[in-house]
N, C-alpha and C. Protein backbone atom coordinates (compact mmCIF):
# COMPACT_ATOMS: atom_id res chain seq x y z
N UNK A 1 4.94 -14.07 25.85
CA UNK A 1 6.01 -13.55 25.03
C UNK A 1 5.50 -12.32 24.29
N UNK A 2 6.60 -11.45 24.07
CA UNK A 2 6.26 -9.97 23.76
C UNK A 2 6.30 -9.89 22.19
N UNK A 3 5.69 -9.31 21.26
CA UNK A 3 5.93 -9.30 20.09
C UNK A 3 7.08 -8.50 20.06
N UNK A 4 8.25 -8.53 19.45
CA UNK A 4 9.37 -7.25 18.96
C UNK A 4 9.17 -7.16 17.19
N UNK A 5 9.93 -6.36 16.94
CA UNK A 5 9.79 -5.88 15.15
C UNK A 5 10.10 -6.95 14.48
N UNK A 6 9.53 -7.26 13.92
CA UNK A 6 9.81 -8.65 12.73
C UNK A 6 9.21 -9.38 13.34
N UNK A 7 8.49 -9.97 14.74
CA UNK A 7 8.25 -10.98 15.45
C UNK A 7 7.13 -11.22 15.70
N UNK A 8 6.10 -11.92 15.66
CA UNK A 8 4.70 -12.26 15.97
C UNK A 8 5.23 -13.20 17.02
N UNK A 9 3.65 -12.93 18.40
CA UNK A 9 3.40 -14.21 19.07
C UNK A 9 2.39 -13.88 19.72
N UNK A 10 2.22 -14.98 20.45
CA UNK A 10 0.90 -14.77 21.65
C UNK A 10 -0.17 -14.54 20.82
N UNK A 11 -0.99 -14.28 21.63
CA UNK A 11 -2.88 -14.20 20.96
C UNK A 11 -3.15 -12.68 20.53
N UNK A 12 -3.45 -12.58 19.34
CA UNK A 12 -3.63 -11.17 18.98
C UNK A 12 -4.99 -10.57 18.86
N UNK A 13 -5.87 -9.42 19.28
CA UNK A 13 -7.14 -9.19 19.34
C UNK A 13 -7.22 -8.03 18.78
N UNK A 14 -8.30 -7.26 17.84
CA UNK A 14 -8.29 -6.09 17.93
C UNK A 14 -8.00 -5.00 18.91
N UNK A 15 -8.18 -3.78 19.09
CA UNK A 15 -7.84 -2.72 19.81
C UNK A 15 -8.85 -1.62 19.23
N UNK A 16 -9.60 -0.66 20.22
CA UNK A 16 -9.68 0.54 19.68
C UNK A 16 -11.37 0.43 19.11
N UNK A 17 -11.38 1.42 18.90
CA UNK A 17 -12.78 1.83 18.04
C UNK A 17 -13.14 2.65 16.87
N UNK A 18 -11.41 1.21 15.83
CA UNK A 18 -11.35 1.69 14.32
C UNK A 18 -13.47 1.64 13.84
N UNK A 19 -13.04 2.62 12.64
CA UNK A 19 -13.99 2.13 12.04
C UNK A 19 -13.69 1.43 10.44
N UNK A 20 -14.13 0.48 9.87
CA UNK A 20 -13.59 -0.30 8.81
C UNK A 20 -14.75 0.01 7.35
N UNK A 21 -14.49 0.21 6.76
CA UNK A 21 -15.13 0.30 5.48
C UNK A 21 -14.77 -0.19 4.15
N UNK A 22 -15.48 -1.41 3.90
CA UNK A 22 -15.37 -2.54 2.81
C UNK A 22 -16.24 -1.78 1.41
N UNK A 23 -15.16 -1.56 0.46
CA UNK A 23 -15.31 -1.55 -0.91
C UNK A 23 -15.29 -2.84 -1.70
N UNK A 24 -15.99 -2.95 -2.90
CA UNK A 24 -15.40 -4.12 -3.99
C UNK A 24 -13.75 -3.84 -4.32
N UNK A 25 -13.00 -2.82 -3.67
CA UNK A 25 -11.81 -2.71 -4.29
C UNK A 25 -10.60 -2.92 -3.24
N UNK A 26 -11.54 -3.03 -1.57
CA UNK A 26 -10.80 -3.22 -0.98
C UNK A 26 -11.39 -2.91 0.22
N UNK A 27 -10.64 -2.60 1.41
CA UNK A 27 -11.31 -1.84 2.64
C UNK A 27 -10.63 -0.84 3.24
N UNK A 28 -10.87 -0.16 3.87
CA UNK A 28 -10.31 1.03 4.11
C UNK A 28 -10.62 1.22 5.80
N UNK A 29 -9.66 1.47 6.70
CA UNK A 29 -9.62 1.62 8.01
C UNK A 29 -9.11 3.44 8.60
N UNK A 30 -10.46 3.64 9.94
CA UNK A 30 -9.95 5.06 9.97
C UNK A 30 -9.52 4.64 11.61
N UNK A 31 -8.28 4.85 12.00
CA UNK A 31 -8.19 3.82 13.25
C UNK A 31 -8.75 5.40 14.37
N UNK A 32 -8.76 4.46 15.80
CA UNK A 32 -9.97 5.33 16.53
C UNK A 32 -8.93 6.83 17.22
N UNK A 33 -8.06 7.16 16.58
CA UNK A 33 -7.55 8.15 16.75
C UNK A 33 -8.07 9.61 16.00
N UNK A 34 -8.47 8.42 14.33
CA UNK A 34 -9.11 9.52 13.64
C UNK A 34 -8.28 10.31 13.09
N UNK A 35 -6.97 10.08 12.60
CA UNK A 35 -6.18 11.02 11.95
C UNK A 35 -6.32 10.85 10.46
N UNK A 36 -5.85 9.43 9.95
CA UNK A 36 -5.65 9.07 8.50
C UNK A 36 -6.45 8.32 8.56
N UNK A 37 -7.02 7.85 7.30
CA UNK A 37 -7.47 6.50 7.05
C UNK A 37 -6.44 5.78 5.84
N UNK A 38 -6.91 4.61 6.34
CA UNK A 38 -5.68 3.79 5.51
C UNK A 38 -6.59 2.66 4.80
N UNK A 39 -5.64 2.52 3.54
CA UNK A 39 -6.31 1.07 3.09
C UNK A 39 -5.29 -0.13 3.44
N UNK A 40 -6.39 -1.19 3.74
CA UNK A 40 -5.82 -2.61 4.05
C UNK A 40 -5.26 -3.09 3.03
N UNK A 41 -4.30 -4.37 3.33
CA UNK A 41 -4.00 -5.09 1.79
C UNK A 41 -4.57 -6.19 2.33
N UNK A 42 -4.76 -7.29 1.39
CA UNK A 42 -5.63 -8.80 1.60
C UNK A 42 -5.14 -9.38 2.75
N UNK A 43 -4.03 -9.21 3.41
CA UNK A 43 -3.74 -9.71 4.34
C UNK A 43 -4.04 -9.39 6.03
N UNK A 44 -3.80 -7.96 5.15
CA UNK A 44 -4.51 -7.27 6.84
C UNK A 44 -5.86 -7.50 6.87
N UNK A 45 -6.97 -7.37 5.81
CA UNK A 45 -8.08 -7.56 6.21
C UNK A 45 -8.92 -8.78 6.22
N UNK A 46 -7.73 -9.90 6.39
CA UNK A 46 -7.88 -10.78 7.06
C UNK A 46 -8.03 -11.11 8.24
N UNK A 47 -7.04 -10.59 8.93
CA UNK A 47 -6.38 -10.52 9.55
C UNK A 47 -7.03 -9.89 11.03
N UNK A 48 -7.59 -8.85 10.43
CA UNK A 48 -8.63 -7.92 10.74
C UNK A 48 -10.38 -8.34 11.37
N UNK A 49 -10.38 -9.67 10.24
CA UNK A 49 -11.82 -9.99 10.31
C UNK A 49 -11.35 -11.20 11.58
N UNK A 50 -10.18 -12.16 11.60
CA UNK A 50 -9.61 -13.05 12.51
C UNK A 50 -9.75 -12.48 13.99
N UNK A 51 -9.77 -10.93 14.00
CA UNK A 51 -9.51 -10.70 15.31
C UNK A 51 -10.36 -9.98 16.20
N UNK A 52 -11.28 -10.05 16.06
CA UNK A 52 -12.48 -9.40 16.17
C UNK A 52 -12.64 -10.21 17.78
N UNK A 53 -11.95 -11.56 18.16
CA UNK A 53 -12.09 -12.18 19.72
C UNK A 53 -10.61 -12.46 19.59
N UNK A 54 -10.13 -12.29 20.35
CA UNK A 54 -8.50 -12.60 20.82
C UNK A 54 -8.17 -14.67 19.82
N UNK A 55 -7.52 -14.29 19.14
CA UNK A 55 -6.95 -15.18 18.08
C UNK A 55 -5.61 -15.46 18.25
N UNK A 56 -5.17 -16.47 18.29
CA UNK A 56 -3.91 -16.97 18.39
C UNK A 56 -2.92 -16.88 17.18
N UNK A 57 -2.17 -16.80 17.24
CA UNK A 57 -0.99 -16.51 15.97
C UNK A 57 -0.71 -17.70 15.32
N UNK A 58 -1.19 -19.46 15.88
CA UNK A 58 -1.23 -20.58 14.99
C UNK A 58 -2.39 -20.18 14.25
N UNK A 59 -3.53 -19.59 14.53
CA UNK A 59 -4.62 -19.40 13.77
C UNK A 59 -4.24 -18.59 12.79
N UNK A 60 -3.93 -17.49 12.70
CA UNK A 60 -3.64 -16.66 12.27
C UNK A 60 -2.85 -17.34 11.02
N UNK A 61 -1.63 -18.31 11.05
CA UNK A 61 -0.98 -18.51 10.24
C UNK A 61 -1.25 -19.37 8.94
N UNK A 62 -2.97 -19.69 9.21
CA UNK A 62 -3.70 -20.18 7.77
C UNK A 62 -3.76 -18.48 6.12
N UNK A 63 -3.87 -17.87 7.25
CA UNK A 63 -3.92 -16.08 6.21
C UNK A 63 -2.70 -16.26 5.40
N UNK A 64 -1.75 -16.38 5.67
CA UNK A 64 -0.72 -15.75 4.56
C UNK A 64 0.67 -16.80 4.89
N UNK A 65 1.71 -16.40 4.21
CA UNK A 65 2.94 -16.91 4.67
C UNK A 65 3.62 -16.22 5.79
N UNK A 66 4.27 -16.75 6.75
CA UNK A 66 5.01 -16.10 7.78
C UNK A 66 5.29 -14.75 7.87
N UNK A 67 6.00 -14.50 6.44
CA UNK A 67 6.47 -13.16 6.74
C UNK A 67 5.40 -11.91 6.12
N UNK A 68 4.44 -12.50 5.11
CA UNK A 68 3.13 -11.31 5.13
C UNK A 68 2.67 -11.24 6.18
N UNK A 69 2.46 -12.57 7.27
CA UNK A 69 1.71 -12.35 8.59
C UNK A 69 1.90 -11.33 9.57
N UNK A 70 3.45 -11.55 9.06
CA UNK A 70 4.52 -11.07 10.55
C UNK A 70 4.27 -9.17 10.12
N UNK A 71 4.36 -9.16 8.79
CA UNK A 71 4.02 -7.48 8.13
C UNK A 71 3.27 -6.70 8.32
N UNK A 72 1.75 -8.07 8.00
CA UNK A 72 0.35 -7.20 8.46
C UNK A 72 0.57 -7.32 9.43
N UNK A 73 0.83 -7.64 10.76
CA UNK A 73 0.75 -7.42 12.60
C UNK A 73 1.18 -6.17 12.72
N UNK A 74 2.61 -6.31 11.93
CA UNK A 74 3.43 -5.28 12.71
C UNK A 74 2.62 -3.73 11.87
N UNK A 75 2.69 -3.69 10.55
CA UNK A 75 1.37 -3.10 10.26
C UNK A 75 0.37 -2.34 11.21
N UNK A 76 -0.23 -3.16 11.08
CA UNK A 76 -1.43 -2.80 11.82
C UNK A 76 -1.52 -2.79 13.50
N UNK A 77 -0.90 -3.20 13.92
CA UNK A 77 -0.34 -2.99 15.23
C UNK A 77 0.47 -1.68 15.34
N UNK A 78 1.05 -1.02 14.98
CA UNK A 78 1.59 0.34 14.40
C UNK A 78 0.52 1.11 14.56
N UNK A 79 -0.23 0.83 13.55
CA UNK A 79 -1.56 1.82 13.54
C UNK A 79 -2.62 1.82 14.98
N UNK A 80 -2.14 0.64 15.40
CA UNK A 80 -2.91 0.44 16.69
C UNK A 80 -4.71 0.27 16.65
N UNK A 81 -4.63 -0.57 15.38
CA UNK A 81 -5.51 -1.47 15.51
C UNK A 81 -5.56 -2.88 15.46
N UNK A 82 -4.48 -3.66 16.16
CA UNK A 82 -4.89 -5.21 16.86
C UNK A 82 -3.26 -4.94 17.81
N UNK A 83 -3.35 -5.69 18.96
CA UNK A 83 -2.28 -5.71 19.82
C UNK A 83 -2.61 -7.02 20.51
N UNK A 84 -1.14 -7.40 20.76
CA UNK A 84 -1.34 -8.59 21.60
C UNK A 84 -1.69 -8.48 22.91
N UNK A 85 -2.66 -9.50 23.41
CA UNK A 85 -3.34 -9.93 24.75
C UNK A 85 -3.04 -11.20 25.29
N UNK A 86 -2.79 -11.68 26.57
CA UNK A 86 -2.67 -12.59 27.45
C UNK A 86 -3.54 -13.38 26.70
């Protein structure tokens, strides 16, 4: 099943060759396009650290409530750093 907007599913893995940089204030991602860098919120860089091997979206749903989950994906999937995999 395909993720659409608002929708999480399937096993989600990183993508790409962001690079991530952890402050005491937070972390900050420059995704491997290299245009912007962005800062994470607690959820994404959860989220983030979850997916580092292809992670399932029941796993996933210990991080946050449904719909922060469903935010940071679509989030960060946007930015095109985590996409869903078989």
């Amino acid at each position: 099943m395909t993720a659409g907007h608002g929708r999480a599913a399937g096993r989600w893995a990183r993508c790409g060759d962001a690079l991530l940089s952890r402050k005491a204030t937070g972390a900050v991602v420059l995704p491997a396009d290299g245009r912007t860098a962005v800062t994470l919120s607690e959820v994404e860089q959860a989220v983030w650290a979850f997916t580092a091997e292809p992670t399932t979206l029941e796993t996933l749903t210990v991080l946050a409530d449904p719909q922060s989950l469903r935010s940071a994906l679509d989030h960060l999937s946007a930015l095109g750093l985590v996409r869903e995999v078989p």
